[in-house]
C-alpha atoms as a PDB file:
ATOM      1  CA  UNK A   1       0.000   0.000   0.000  1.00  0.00           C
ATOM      2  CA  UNK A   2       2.949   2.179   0.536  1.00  0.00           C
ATOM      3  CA  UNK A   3       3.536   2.637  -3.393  1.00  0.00           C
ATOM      4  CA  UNK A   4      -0.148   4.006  -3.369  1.00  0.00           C
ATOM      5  CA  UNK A   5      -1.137   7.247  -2.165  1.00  0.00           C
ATOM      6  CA  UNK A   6      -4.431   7.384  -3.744  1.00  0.00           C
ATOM      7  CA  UNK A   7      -6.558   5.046  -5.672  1.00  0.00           C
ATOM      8  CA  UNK A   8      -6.280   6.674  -8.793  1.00  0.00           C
ATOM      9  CA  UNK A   9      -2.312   5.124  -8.790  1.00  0.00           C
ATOM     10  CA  UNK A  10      -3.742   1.400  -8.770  1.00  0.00           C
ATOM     11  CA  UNK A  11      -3.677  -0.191 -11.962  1.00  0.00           C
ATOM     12  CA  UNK A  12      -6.444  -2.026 -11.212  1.00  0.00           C
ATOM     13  CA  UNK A  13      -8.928   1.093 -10.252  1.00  0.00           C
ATOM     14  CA  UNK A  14      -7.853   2.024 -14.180  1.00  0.00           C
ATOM     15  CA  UNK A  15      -8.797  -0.724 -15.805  1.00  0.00           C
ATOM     16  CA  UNK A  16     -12.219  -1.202 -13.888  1.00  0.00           C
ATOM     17  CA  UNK A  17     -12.526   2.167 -14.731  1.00  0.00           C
ATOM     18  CA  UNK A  18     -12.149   1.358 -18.391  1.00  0.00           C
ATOM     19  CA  UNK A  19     -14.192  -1.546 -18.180  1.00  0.00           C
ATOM     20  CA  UNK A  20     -17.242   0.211 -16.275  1.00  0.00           C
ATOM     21  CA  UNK A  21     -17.469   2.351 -19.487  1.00  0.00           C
ATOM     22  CA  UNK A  22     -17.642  -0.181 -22.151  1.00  0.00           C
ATOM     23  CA  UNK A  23     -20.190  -1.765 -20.110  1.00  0.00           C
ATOM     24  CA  UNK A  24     -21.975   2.148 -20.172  1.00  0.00           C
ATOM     25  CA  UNK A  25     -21.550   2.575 -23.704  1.00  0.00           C
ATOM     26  CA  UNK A  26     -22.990  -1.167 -24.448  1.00  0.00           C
ATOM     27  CA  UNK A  27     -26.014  -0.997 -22.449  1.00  0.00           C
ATOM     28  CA  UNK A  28     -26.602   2.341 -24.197  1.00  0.00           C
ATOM     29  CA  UNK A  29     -27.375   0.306 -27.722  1.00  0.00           C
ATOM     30  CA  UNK A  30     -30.417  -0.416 -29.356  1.00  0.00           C
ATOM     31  CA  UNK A  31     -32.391  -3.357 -27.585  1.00  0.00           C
ATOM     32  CA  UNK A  32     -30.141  -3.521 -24.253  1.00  0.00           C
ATOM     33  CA  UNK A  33     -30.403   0.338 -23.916  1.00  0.00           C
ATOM     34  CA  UNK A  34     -34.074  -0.538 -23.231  1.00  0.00           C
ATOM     35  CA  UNK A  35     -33.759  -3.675 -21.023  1.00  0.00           C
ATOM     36  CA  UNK A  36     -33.895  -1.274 -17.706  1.00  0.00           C
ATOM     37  CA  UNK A  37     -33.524  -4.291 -15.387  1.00  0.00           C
ATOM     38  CA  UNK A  38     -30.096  -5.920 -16.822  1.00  0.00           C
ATOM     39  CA  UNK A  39     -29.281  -2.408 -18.243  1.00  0.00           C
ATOM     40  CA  UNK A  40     -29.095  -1.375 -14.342  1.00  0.00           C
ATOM     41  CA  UNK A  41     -27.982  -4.486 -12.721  1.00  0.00           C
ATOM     42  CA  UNK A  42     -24.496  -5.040 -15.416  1.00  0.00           C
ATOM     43  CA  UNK A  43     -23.924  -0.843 -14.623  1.00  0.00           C
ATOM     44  CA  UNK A  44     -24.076  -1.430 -11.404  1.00  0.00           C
ATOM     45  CA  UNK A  45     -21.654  -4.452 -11.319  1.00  0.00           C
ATOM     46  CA  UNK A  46     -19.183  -3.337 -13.239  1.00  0.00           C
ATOM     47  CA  UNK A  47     -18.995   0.563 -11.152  1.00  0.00           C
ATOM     48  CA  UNK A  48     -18.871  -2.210  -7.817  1.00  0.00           C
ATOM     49  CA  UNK A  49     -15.933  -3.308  -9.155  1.00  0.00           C
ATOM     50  CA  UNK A  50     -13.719   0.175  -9.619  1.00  0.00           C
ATOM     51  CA  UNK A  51     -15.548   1.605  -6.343  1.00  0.00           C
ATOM     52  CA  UNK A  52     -14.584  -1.246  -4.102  1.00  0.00           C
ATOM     53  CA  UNK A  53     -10.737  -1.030  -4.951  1.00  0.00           C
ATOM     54  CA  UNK A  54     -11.661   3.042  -3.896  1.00  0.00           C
ATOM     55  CA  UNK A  55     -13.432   2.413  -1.035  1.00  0.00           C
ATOM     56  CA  UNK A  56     -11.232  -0.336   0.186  1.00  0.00           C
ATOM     57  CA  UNK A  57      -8.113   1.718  -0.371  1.00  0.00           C
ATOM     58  CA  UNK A  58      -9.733   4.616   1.453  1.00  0.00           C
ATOM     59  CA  UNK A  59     -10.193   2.410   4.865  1.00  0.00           C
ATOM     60  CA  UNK A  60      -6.356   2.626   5.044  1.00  0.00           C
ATOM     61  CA  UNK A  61      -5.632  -0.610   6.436  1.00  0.00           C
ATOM     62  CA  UNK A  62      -4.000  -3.615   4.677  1.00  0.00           C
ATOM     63  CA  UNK A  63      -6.336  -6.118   6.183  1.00  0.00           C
ATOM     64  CA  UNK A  64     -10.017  -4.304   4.675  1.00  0.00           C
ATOM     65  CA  UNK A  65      -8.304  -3.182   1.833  1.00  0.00           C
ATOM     66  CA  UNK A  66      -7.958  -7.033   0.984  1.00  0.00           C
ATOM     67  CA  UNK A  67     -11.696  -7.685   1.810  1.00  0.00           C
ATOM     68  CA  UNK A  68     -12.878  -5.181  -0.508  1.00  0.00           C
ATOM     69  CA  UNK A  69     -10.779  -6.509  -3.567  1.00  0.00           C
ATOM     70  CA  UNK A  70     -12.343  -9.700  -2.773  1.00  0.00           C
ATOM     71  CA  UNK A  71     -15.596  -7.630  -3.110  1.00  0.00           C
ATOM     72  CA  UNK A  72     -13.881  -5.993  -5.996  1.00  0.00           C
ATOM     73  CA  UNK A  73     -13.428  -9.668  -7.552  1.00  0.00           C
ATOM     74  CA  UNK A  74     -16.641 -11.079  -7.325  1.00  0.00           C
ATOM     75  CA  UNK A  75     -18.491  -7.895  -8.889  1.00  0.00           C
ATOM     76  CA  UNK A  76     -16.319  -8.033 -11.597  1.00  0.00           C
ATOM     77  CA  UNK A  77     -17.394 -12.131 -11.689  1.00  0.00           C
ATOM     78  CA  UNK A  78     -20.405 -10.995 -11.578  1.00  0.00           C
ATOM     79  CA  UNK A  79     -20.547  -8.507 -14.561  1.00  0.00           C
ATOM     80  CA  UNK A  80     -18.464 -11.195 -16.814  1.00  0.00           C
ATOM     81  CA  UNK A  81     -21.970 -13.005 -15.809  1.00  0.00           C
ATOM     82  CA  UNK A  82     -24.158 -10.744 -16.901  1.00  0.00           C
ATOM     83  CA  UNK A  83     -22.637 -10.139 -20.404  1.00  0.00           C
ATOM     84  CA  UNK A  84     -23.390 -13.647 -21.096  1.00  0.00           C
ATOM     85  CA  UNK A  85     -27.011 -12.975 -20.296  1.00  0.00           C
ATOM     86  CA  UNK A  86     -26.420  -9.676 -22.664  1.00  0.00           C
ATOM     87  CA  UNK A  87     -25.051 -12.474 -24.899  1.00  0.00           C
ATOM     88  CA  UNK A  88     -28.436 -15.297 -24.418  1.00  0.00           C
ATOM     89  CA  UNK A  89     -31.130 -12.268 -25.432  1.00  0.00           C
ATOM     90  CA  UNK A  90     -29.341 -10.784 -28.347  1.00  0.00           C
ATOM     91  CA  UNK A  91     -27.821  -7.919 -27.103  1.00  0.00           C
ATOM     92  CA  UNK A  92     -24.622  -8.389 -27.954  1.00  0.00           C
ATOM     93  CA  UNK A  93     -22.438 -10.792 -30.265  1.00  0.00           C
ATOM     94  CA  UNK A  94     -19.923 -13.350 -29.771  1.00  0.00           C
ATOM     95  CA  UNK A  95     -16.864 -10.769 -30.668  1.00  0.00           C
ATOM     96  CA  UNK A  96     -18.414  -8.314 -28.783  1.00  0.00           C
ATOM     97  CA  UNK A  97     -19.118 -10.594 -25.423  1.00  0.00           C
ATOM     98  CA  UNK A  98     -15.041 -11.859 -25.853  1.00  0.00           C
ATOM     99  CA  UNK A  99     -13.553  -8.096 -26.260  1.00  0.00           C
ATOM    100  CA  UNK A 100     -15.973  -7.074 -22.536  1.00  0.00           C
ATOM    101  CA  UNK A 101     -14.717 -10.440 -21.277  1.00  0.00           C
ATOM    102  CA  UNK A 102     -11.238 -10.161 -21.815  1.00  0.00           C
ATOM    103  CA  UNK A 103     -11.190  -6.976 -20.344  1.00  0.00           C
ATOM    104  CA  UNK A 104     -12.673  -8.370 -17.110  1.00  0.00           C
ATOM    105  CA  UNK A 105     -10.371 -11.029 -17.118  1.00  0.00           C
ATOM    106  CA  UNK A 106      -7.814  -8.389 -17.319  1.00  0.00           C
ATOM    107  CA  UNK A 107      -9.398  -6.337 -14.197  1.00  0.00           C
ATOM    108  CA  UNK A 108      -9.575  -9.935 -12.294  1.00  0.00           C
ATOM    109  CA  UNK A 109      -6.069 -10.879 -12.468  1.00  0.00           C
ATOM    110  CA  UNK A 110      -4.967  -7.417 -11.670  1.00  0.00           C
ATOM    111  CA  UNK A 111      -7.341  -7.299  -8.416  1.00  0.00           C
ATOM    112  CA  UNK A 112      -5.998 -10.950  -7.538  1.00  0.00           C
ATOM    113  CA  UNK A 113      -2.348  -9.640  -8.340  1.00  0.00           C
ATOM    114  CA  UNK A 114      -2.811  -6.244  -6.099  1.00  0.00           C
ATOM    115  CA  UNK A 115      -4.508  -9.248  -3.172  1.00  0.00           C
ATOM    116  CA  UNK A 116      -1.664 -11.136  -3.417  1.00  0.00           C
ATOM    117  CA  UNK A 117       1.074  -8.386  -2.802  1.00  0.00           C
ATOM    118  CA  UNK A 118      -1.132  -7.207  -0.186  1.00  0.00           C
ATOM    119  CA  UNK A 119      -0.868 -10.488   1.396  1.00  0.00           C
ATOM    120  CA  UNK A 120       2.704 -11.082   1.605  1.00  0.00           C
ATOM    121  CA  UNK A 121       3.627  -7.042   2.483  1.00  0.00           C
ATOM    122  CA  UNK A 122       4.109  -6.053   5.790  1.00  0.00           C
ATOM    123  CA  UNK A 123       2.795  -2.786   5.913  1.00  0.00           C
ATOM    124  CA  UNK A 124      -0.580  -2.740   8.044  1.00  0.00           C
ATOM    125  CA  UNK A 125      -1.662   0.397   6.296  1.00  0.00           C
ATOM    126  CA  UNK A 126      -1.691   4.292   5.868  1.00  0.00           C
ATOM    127  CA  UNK A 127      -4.089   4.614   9.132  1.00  0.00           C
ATOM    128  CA  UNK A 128      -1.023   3.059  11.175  1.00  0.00           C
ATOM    129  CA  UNK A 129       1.826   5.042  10.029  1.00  0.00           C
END
């Protein structure tokens, strides 16, 4: 955590951040733009995903900085979820469904990479400096 010194430095916030607006833009087209219930459900999902690395960051301590990636994680399982539903009623196409996936496979194994230094560092957090 001591190479961070705000959550706008973690690679990982990025890249949900990228993701979170593909998923915007997607949901914006044609038939999904009018399913309100998935529409809602994948936005929320994927923003879960960037705001949990935020919020978890923001606690300061090693410890729930680790349970919110975790949180982080699973939203981000959960959106790759969703796009397959996007995928089952038409909304989007094969291509598109493996370009969104890919990029939440990306935000996955950089959440899982950020847990995993997190778990072997030493430093307890900002809050106990």
């Amino acid at each position: 955590m001591a190479a961070f010194t705000k959550f706008e430095d973690i690679e990982a916030w990025r890249k949900a951040r990228e993701l979170c607006k593909l998923i915007f833009e997607i949901t914006e087209k044609d038939k999904f733009s009018r399913d309100f219930s998935l529409k809602d459900q994948i936005r929320r999902s994927s923003g879960s995903v960037m705001d949990n690395i935020a919020e978890g960051f923001e606690r300061g301590g090693r410890k729930e900085f680790i349970q919110f990636l975790f949180i982080s994680k699973s939203s981000c399982a959960e959106t790759k979820s969703q796009l397959y539903r996007a995928l089952d009623y038409k909304y989007i196409d094969k291509n598109e469904l493996n370009k969104w996936y890919e990029k939440a496979c990306e935000c996955t194994k950089l959440i899982v990479g950020l847990i995993n230094y997190l778990k072997s560092s030493s430093v307890k957090g900002l809050k106990y400096l």
